[in-house]
Protein backbone atom coordinates (compact mmCIF):
# COMPACT_ATOMS: atom_id res chain seq x y z
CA UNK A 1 -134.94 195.43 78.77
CA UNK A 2 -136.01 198.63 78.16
CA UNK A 3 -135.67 200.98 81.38
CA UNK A 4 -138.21 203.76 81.90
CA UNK A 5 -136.51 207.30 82.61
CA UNK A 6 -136.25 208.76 85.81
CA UNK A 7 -138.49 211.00 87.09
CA UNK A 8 -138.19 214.28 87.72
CA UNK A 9 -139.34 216.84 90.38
CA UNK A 10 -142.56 218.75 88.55
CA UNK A 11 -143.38 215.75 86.26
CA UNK A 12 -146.64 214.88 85.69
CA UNK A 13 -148.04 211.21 86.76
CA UNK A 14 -151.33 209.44 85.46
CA UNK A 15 -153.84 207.76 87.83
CA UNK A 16 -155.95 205.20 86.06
CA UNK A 17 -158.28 202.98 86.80
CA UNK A 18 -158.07 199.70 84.19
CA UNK A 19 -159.79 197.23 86.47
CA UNK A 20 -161.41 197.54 89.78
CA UNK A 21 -163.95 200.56 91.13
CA UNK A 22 -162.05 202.95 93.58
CA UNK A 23 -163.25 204.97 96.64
CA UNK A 24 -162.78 208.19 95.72
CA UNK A 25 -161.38 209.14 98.87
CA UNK A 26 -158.01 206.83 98.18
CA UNK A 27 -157.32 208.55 95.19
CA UNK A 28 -157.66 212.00 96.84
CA UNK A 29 -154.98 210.48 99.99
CA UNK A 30 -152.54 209.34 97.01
CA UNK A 31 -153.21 212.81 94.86
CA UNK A 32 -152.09 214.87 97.98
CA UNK A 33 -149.13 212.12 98.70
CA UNK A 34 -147.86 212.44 94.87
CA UNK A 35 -148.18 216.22 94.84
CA UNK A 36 -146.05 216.68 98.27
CA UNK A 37 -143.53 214.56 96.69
CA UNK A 38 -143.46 217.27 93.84
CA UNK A 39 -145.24 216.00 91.01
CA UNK A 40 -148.45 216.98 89.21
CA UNK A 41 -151.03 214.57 89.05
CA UNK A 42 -153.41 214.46 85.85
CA UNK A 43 -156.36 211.39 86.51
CA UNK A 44 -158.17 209.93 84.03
CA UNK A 45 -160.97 211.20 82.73
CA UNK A 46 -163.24 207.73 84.17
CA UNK A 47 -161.11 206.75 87.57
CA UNK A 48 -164.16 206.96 89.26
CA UNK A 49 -166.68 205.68 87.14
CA UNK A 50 -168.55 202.42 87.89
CA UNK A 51 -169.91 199.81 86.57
CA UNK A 52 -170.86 196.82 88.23
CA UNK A 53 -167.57 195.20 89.71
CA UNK A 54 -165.51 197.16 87.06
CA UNK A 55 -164.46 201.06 87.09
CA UNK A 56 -166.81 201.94 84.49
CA UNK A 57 -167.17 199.99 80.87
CA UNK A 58 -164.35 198.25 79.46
CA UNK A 59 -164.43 201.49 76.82
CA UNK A 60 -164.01 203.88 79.42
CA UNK A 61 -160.98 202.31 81.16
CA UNK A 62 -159.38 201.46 77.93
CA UNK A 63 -159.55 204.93 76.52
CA UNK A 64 -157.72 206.00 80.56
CA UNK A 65 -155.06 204.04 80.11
CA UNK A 66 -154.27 204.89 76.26
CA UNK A 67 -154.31 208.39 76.80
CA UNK A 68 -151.83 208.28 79.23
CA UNK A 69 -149.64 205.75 77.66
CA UNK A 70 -149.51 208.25 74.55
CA UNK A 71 -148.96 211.56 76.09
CA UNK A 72 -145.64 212.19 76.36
CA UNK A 73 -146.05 214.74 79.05
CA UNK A 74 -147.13 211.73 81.51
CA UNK A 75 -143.86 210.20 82.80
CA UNK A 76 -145.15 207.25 84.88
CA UNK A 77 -148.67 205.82 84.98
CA UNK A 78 -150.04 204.24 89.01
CA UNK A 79 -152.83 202.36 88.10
CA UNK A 80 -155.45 203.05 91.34
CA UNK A 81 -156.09 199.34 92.15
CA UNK A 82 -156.30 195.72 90.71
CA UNK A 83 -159.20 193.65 91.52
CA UNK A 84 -160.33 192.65 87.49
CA UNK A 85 -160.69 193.90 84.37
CA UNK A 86 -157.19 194.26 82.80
CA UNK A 87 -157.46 191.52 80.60
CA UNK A 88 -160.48 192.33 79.26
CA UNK A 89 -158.63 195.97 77.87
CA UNK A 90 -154.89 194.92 76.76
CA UNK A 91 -155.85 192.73 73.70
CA UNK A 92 -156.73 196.88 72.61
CA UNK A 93 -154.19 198.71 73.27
CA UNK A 94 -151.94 200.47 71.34
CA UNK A 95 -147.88 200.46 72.64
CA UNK A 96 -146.53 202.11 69.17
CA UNK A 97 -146.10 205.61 70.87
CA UNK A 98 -145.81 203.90 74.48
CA UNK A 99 -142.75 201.82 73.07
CA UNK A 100 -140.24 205.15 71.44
CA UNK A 101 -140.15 206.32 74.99
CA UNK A 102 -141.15 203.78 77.20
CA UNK A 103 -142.51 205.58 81.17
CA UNK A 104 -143.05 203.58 84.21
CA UNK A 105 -146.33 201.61 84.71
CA UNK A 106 -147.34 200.62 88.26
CA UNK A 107 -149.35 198.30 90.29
CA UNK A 108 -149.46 194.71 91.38
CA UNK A 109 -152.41 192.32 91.77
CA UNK A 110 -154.24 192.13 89.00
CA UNK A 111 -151.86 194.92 87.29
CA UNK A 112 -149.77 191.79 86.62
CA UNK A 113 -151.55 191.27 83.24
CA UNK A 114 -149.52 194.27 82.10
CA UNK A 115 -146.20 193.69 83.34
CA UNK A 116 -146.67 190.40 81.78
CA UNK A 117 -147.10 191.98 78.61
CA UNK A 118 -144.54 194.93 78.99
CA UNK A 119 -141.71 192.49 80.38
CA UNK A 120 -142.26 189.53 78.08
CA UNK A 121 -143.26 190.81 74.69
CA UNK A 122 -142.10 194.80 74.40
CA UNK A 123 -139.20 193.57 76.84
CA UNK A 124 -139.85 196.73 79.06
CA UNK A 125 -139.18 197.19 82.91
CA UNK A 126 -142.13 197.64 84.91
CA UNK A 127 -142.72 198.41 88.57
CA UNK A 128 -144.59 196.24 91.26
CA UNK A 129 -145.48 198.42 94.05
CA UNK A 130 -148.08 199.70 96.03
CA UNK A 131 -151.34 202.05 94.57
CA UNK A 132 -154.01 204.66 96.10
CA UNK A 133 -156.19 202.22 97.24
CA UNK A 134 -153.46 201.17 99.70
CA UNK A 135 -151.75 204.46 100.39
CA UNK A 136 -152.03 204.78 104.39
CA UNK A 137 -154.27 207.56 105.75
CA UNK A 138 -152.38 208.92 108.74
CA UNK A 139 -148.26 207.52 107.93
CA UNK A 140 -147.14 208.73 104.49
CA UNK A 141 -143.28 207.33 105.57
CA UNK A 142 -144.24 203.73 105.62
CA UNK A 143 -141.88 202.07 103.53
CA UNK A 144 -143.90 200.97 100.39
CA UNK A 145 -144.92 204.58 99.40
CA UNK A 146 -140.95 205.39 100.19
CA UNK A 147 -139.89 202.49 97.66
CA UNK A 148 -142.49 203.55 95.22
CA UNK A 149 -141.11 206.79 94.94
CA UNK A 150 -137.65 206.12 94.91
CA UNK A 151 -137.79 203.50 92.00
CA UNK A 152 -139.54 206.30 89.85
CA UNK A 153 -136.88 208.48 90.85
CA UNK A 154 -134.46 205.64 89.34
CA UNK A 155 -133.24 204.58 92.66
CA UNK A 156 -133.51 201.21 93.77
CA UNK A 157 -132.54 200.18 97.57
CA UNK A 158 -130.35 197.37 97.96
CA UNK A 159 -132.89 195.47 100.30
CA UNK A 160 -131.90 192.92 103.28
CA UNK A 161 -134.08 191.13 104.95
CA UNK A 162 -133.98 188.64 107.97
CA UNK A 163 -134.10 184.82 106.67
CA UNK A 164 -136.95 182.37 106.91
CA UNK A 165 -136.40 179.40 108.51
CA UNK A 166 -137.71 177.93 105.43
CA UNK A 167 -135.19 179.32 103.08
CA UNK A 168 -133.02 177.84 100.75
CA UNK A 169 -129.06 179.73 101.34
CA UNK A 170 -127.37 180.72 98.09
CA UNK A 171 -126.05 183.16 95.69
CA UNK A 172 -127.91 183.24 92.39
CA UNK A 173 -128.82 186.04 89.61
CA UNK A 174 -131.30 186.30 87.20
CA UNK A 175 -133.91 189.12 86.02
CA UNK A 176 -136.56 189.51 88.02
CA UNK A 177 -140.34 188.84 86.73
CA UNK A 178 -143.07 187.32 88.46
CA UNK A 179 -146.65 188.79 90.07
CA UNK A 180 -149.97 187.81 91.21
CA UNK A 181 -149.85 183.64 91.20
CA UNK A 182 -153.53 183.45 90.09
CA UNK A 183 -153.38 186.08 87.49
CA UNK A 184 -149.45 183.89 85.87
CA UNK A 185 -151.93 180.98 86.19
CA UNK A 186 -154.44 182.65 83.96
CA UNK A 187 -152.21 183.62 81.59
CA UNK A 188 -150.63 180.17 80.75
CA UNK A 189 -151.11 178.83 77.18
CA UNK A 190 -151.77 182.42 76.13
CA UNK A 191 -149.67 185.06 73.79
CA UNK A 192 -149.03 186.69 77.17
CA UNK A 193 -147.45 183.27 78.93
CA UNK A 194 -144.22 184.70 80.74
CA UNK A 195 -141.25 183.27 80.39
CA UNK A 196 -139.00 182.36 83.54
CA UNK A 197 -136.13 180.56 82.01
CA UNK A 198 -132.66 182.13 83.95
CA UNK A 199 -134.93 184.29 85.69
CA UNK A 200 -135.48 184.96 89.12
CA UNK A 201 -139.42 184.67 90.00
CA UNK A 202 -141.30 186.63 92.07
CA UNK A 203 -145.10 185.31 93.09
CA UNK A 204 -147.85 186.58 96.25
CA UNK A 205 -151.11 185.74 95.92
CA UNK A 206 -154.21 186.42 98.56
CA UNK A 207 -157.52 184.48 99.31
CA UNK A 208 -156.97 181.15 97.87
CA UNK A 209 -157.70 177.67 98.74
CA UNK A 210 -154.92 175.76 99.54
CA UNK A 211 -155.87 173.04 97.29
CA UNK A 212 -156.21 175.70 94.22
CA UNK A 213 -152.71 177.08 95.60
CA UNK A 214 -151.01 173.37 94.60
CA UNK A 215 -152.70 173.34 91.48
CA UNK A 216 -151.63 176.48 90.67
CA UNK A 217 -147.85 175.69 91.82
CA UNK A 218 -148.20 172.10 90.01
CA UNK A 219 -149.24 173.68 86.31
CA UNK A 220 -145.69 175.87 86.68
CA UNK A 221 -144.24 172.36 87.74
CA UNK A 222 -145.88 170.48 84.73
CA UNK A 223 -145.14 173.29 82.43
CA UNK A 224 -141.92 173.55 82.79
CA UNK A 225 -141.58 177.24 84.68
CA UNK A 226 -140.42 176.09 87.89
CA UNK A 227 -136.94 173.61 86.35
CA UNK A 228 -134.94 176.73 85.16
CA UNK A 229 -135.41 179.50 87.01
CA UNK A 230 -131.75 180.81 88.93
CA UNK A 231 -134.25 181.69 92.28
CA UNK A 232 -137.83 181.73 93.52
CA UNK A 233 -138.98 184.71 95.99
CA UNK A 234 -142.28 184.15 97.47
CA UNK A 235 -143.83 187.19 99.31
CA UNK A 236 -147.47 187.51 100.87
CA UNK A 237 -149.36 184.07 100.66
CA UNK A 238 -152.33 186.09 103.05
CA UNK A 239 -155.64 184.67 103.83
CA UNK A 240 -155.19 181.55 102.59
CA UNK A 241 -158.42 179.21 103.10
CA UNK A 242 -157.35 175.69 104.69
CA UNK A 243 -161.08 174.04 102.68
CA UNK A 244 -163.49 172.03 104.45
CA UNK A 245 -162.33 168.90 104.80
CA UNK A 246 -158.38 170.74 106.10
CA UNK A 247 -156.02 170.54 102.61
CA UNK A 248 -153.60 169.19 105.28
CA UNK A 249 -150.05 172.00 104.02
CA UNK A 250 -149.32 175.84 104.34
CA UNK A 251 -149.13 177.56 101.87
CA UNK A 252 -145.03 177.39 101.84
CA UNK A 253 -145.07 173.92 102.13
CA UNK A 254 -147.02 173.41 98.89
CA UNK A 255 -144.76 175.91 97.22
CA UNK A 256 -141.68 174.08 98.20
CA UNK A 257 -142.86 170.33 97.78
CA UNK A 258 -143.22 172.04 94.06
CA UNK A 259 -139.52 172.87 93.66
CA UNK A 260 -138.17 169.97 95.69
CA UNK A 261 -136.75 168.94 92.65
CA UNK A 262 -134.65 171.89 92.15
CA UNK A 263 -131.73 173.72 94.21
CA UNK A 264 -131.77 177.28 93.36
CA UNK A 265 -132.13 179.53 96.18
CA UNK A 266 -135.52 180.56 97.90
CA UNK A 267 -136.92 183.25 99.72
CA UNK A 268 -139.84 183.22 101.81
CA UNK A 269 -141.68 186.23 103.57
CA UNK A 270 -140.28 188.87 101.24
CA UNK A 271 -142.47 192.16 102.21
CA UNK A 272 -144.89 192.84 98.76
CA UNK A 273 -148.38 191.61 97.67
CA UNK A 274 -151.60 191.76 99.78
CA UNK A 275 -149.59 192.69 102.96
CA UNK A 276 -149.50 195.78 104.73
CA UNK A 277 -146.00 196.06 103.44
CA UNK A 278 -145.48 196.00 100.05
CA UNK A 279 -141.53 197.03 98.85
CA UNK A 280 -141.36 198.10 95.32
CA UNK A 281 -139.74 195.66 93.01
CA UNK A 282 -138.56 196.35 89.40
CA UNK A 283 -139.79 193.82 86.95
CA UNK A 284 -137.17 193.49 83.92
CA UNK A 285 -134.30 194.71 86.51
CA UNK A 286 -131.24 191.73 86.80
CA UNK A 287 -131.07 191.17 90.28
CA UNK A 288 -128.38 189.27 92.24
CA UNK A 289 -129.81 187.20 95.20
CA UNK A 290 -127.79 186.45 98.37
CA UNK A 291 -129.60 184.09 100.74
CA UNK A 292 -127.58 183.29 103.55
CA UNK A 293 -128.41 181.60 106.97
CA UNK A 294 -129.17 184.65 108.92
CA UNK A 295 -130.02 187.44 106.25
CA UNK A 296 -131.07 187.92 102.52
CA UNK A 297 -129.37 190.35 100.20
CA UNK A 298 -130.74 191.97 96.77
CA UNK A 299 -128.46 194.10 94.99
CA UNK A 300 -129.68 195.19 91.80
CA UNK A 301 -127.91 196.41 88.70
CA UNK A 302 -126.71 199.83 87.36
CA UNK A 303 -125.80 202.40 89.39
CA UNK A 304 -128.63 203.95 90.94
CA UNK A 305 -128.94 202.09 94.10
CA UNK A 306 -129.10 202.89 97.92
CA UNK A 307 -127.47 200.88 100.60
């Protein structure tokens, strides 16, 4: 894996908008968080445009997002919010320049289209963190803003976390990919299909029936995603509908009567996704996993971690 360099203080960061329409008013909240960290912030020429659903026409946010991914003054690119609409740009963008010097792209949700692509076929690190639309308004020292700015900084905290009851304890290592469920499920039997073999997953999702949930977790079963993985991390399964009549399972029941099969260790309850806490995690990044009975460890590699 390719690893993005390190920001520094007085870099410049892009705000884009590739999917979703964005309140203005986020953006401004995240422009004034970004610039007290010490950056300069240079949006895209359409973050606030609209169109229907979408932030303007599928033009409009494809042209965003290329211009930053080609000038090499922009050293990391926060995408302002998922929602949809990313898959309807990548199939047109162009990664030649992106690729010689490869910059951090961030988001999560529906974002995941791109890590897909940048982790699986250009075999780049990406980050999964939190955006503008989710920036808090009156506490900039909340954790996921903190992660998000360390990690672009190059420095990844060692997280540990209390155990779920529903864990399953052991050591295990692997390189971490994963996302949005719904948005891996869309992407199966497609050039962008990612690849979990001797990889640790990741997977949140928000807003789902239950029943669309085990169909979901029963395509990875049937296709073969969920047998070699070396660890499955599950964070925020939030809002989940139970259907009318009751699907009768949780959502972390589902998940594990999916890998029953299987003895790798699992997490449960890992802060990121549609939660007000959402930790940064570096997609691409080899990650050792230590789930014991009381507390779970992650310790990535190289040497720019904090304890």
């Amino acid at each position: 894996m390719y690893q993005p360099a390190a920001l520094l203080i007085g870099d410049k960061i892009g705000i884009v908008s590739p999917a979703g329409k964005i309140d203005p008013e986020k953006v401004g909240i995240a422009v004034g968080k970004i610039e007290d960290a010490g950056y300069k912030v240079v949006l895209g020429n359409h973050v606030f445009d609209e169109e229907n659903q979408f932030a303007g026409s599928d033009m409009n946010r494809l042209c965003d997002l290329q211009l930053m991914l080609d000038d090499p003054e922009i050293k990391a690119i926060i995408c302002a919010r998922g929602g949809y609409g990313s898959v309807r740009i990548l199939e047109h963008l162009d990664f030649d320049l992106f690729i010689r010097k490869p910059k951090w792209l961030v988001g999560y949700s529906d974002i995941t289209v791109f890590h897909s692509y940048l982790n699986n076929i250009l075999g780049v690190e990406s980050l999964h963190a939190t955006m503008p639309i989710n920036f808090p308004t009156d506490n900039f020292d909340d954790k996921s803003t903190i992660t998000l700015f360390q990690s672009l900084t190059g420095v990844f905290e060692n997280y540990e976390i209390s155990s779920h009851q529903l864990n399953r304890n052991g050591i295990t290592e692997g390189e971490l990919t994963g996302g949005n469920l719904s948005i891996l499920y869309s992407l199966r039997g497609t050039a962008l299909d990612f690849e979990t073999d001797g990889k640790i997953l990741f997977i949140e999702d928000v807003g789902e029936e239950l029943y669309h949930l085990d169909r979901m977790m029963l395509n990875l079963k049937m296709g073969g995603k969920l047998s070699e993985l070396q660890g499955l991390i599950v964070g925020g399964m939030s809002d989940m509908k139970t259907g009318n009549p009751d699907f009768g399972k949780t959502a972390y029941e589902i998940i594990l009567e999916s890998i029953d099969n299987y003895s790798y260790p699992v997490v449960f309850d890992f802060p990121a996704g549609h939660i007000k806490e959402n930790w940064a995690l570096p997609f691409g990044r080899f990650l050792k996993l230590d789930v014991s009975e009381k507390r779970v460890k992650f310790t990535w590699d190289k040497s720019s971690v904090i304890n």
